[in-house]
Each structure stands twice: as C-alpha cells, then as structure tokens.
N, C-alpha and C. Protein backbone atom coordinates (compact mmCIF):
# COMPACT_ATOMS: atom_id res chain seq x y z
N UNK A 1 3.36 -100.91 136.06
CA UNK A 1 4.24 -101.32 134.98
C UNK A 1 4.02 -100.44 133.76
N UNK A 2 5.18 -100.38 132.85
CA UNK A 2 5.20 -99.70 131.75
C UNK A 2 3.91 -100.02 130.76
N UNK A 3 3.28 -99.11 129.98
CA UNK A 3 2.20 -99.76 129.15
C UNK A 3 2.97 -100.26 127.57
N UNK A 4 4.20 -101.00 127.33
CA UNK A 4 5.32 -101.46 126.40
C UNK A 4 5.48 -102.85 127.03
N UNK A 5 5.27 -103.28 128.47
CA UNK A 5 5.24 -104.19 128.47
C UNK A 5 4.91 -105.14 128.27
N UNK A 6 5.46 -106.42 127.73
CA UNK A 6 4.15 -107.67 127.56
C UNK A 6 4.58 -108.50 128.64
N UNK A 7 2.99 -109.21 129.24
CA UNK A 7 3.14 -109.95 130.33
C UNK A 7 3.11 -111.40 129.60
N UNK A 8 3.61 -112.45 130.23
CA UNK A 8 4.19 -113.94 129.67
C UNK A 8 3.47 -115.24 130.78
N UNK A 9 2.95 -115.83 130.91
CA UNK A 9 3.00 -116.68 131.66
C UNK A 9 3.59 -118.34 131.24
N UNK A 10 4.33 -118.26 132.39
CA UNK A 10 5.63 -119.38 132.23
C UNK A 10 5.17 -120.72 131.81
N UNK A 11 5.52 -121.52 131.18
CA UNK A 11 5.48 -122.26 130.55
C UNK A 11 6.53 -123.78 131.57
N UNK A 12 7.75 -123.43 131.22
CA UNK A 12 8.67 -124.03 132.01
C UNK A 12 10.02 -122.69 132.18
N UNK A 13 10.85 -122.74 132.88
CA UNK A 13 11.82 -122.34 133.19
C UNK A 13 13.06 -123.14 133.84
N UNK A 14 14.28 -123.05 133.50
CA UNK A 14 15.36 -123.50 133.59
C UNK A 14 16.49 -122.22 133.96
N UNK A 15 17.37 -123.15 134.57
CA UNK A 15 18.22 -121.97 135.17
C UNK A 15 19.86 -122.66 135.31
N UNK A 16 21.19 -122.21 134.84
CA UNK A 16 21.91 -122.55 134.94
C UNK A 16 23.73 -121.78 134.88
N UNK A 17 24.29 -121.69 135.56
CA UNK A 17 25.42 -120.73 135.71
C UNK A 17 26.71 -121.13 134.78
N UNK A 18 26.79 -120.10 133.97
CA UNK A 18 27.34 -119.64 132.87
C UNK A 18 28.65 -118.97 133.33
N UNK A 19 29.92 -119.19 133.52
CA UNK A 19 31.13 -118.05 133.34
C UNK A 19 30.66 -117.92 134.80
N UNK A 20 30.79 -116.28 134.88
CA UNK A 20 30.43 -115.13 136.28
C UNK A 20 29.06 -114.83 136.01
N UNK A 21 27.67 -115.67 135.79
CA UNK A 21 26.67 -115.32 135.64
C UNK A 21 25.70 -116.56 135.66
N UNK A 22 24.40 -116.07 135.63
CA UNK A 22 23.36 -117.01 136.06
C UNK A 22 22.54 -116.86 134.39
N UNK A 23 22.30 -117.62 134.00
CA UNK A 23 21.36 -117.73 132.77
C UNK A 23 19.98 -118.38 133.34
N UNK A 24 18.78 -117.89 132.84
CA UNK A 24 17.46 -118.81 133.20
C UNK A 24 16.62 -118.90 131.84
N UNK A 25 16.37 -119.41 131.17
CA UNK A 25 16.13 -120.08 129.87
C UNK A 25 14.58 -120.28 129.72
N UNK A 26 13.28 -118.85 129.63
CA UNK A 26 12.35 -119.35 130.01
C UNK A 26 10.95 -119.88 128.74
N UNK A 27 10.41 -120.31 128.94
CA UNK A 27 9.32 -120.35 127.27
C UNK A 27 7.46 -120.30 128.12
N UNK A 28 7.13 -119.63 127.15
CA UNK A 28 5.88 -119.21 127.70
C UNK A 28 4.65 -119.97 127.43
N UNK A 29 3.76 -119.70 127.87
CA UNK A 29 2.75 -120.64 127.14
C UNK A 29 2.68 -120.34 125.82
N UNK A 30 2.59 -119.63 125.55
CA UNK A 30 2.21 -119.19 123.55
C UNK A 30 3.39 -119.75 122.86
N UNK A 31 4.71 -120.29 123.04
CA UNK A 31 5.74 -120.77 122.96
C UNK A 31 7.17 -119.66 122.76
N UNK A 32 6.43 -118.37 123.58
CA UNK A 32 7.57 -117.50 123.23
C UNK A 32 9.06 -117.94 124.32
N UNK A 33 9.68 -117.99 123.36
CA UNK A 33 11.15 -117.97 124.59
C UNK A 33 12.09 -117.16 124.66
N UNK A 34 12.53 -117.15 125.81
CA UNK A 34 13.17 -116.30 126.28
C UNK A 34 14.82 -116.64 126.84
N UNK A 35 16.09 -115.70 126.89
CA UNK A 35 17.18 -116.70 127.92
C UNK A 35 17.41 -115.11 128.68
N UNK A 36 18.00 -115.09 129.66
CA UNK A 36 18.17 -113.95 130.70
C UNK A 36 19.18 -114.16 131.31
N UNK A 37 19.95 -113.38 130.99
CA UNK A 37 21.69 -113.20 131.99
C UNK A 37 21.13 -112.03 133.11
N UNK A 38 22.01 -112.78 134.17
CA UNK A 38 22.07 -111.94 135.46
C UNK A 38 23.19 -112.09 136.28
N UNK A 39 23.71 -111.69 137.02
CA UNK A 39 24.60 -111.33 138.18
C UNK A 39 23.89 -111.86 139.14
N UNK A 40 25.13 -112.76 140.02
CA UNK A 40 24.80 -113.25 141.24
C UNK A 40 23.49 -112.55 142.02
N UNK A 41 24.16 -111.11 142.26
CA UNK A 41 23.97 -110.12 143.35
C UNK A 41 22.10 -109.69 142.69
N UNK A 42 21.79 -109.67 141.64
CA UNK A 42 20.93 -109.87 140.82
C UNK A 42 19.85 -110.57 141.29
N UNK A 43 20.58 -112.32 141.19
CA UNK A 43 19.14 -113.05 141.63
C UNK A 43 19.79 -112.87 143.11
N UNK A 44 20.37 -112.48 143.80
CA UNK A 44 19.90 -112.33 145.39
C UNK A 44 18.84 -111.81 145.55
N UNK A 45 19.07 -110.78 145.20
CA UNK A 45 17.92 -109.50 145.74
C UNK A 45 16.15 -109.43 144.99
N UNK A 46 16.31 -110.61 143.65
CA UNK A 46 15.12 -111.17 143.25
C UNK A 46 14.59 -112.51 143.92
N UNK A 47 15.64 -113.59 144.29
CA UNK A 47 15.07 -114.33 145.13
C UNK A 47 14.48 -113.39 146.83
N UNK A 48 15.56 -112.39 147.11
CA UNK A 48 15.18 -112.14 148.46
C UNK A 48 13.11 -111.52 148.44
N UNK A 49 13.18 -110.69 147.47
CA UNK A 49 11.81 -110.29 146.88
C UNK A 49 10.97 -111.30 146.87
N UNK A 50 11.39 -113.12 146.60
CA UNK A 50 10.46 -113.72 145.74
C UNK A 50 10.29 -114.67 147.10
N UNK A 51 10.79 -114.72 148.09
CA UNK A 51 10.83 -115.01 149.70
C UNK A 51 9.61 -114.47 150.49
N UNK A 52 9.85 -113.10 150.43
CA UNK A 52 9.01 -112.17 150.90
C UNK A 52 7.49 -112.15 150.23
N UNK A 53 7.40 -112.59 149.02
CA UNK A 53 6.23 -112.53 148.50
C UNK A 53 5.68 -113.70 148.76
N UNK A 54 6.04 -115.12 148.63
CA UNK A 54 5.45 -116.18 149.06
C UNK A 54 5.81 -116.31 150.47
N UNK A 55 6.50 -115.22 151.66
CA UNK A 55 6.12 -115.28 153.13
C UNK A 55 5.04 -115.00 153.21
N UNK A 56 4.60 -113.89 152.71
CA UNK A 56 3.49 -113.37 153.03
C UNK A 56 2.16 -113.59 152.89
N UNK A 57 1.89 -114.71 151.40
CA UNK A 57 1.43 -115.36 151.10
C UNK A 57 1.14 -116.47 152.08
N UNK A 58 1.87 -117.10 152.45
CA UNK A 58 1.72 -117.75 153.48
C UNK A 58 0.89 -117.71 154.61
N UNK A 59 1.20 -116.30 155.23
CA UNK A 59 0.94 -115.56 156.66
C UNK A 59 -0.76 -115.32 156.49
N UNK A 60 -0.98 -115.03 154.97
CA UNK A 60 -2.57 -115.24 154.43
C UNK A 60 -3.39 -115.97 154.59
N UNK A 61 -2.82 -117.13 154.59
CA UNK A 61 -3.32 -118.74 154.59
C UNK A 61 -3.52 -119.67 155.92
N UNK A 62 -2.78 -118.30 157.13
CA UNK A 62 -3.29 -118.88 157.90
C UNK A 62 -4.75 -118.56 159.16
C-alpha cells in the first residue's frame, strides 16, 4: 500500500442503494466517518475478492 495511506478500523458500517449506485456509510473507531459511492460492477468484484479471502480463511481452519 501507498505510504499516504491511513488505515481505519471499522467501527460500524452500513450500506444502502442510492439512484444507479451503492453507498456504504462507514465510521471508525476514532469516530472518523466516512460515505463511499460505488457501481454495482464495483462491489461485485470487491465482494467476489472478499469471498475468496474468507474461503480461504476457512480452508485454514480446517
């Protein structure tokens, strides 16, 4: 990752479809918040990623 980035750990997150788009509404522990527009096709290919990471996770555990 970029060294500009700041890392967040989630707090709560919410998620809800807006128009032609997905909004997810997130706040961090420190109380930073956040809202995030995306494209369908967007969270496909981040859920398909976020599948694969807790498959594998899985496949660990056993």
């Amino acid at each position: 990752m970029a060294k500009d980035v700041t890392t967040y750990t989630i707090k709560e997150a919410l998620a809800a479809r807006v128009d032609d788009h997905v909004e997810i509404a997130v706040e961090a522990e420190d109380g930073t918040k956040l809202k995030l527009k995306a494209k369908p096709d967007q969270l496909d290919a981040l859920v398909g990623d976020l599948e694969a990471i807790l498959d594998a996770d899985d496949g660990d555990a056993a």
